[in-house]
C-alpha atoms as a PDB file:
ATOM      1  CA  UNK A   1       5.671  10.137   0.671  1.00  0.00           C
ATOM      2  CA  UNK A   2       7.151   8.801   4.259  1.00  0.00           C
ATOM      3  CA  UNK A   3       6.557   5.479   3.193  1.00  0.00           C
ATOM      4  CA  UNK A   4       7.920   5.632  -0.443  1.00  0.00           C
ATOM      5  CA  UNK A   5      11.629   7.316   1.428  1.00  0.00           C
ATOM      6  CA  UNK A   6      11.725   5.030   3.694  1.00  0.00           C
ATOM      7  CA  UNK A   7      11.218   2.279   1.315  1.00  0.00           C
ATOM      8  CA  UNK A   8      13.964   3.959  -1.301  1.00  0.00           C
ATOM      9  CA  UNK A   9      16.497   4.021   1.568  1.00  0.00           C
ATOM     10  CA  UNK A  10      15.782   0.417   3.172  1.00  0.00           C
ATOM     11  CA  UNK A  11      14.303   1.706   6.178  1.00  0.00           C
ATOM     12  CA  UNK A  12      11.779  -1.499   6.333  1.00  0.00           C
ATOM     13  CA  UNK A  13      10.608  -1.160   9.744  1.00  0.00           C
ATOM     14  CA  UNK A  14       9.996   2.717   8.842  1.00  0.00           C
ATOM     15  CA  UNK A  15       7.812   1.969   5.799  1.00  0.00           C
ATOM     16  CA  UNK A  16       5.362  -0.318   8.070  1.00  0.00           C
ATOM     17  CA  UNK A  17       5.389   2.167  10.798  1.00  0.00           C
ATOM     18  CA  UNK A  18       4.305   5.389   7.874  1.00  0.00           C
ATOM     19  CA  UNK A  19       1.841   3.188   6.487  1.00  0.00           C
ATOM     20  CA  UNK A  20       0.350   2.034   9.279  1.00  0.00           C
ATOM     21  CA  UNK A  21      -0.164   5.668  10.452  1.00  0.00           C
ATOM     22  CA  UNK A  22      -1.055   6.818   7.129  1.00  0.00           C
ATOM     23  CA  UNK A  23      -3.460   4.673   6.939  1.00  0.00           C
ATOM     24  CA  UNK A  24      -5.362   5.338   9.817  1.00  0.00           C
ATOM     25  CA  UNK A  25      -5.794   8.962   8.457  1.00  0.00           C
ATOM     26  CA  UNK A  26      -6.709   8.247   4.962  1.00  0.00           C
ATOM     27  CA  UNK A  27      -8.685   4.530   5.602  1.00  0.00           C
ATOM     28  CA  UNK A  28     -11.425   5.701   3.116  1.00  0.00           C
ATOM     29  CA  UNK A  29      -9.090   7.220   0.391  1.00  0.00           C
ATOM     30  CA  UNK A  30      -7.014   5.396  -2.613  1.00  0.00           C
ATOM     31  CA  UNK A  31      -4.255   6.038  -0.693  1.00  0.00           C
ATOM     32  CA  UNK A  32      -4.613   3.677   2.169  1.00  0.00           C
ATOM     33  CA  UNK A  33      -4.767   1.036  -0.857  1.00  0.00           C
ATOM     34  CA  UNK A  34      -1.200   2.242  -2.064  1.00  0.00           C
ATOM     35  CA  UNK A  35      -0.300   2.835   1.537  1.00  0.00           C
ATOM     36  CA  UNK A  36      -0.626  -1.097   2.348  1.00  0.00           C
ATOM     37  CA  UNK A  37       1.024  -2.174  -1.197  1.00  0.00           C
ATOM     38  CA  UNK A  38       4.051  -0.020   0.102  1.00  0.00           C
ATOM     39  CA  UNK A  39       3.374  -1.945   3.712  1.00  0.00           C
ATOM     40  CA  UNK A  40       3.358  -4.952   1.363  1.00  0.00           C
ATOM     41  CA  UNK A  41       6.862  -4.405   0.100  1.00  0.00           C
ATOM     42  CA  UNK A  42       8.514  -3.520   3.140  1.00  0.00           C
ATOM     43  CA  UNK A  43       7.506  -7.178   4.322  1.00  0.00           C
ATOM     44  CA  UNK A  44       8.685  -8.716   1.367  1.00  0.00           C
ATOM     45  CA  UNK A  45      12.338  -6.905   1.424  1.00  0.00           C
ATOM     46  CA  UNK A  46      12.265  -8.200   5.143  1.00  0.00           C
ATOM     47  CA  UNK A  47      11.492 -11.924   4.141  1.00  0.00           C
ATOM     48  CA  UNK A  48       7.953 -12.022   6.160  1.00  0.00           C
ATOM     49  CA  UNK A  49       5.635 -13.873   3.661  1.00  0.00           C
ATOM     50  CA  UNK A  50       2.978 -13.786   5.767  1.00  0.00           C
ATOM     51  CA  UNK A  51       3.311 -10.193   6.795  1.00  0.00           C
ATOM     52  CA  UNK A  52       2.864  -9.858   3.231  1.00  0.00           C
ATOM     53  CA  UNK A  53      -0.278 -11.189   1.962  1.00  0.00           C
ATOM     54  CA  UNK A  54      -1.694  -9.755   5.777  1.00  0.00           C
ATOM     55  CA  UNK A  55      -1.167  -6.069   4.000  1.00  0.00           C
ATOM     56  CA  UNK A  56      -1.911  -7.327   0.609  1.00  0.00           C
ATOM     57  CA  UNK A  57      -5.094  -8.759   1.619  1.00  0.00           C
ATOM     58  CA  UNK A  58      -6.128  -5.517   3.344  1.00  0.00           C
ATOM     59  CA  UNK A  59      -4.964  -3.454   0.266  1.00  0.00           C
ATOM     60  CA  UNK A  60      -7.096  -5.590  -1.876  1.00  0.00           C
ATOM     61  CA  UNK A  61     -10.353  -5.576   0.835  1.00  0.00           C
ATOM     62  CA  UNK A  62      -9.416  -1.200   0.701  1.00  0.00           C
ATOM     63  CA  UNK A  63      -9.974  -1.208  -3.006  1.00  0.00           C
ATOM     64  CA  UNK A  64     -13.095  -3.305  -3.549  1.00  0.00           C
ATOM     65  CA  UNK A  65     -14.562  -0.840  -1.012  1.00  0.00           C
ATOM     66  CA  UNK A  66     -14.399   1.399  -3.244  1.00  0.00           C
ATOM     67  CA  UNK A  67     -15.954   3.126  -6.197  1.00  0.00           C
ATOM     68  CA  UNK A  68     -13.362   2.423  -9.545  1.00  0.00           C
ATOM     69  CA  UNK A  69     -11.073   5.373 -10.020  1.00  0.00           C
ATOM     70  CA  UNK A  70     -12.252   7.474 -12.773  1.00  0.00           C
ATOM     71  CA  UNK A  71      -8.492   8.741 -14.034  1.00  0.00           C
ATOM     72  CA  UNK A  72      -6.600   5.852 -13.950  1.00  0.00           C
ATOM     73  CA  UNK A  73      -3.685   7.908 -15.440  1.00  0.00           C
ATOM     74  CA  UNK A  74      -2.802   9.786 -12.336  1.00  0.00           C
ATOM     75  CA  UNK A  75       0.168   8.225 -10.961  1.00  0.00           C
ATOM     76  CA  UNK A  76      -1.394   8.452  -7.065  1.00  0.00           C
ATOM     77  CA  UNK A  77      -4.081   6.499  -7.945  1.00  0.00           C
ATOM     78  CA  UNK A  78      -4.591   2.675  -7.919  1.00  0.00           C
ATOM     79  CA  UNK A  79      -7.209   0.682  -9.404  1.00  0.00           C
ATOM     80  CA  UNK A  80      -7.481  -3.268  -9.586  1.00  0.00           C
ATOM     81  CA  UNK A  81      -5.124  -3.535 -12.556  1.00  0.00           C
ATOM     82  CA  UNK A  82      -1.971  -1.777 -10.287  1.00  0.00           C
ATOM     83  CA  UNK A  83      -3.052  -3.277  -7.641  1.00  0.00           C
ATOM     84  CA  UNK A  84      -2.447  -6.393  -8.987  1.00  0.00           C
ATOM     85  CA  UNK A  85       1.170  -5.411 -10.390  1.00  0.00           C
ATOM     86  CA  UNK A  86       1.955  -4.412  -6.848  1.00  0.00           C
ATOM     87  CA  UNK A  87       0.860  -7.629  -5.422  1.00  0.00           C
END
């Protein structure tokens, strides 16, 4: 949730820093996928293109790791399909 405030109120840096650290603590749950798409953004709003595909590389490496999401409907969860809307 750190990442998705900081995000909402333009704190850039603040998103990168959350997601970073969330993702150390979650690196084998769907959430460190989500965590680097938020990452993702947070480079894009701050105009470094490579910073971006960097975290949307390791999103994408994160999800084919793992099994496919059985309830695609819950909004915390991403499979391939939102990954890709987020990239």
């Amino acid at each position: 949730m750190r990442t998705w405030f900081a995000l909402t109120t333009g704190d850039y840096r603040g998103v990168i820093a959350a997601a970073r650290a969330g993702a150390e603590t979650a690196a084998h749950h769907g959430v460190a996928v989500q965590l680097a798409a938020q990452e993702a953004k947070a480079w894009a709003r701050l105009g470094d293109r490579r910073q971006v595909e960097v975290a949307l590389d390791k999103g994408r490496r994160l999800l084919e790791g793992m099994p496919y999401p059985e309830n695609l409907d819950n909004h915390f969860v991403v499979g391939p399909a939102k990954f890709d809307f987020y990239a």
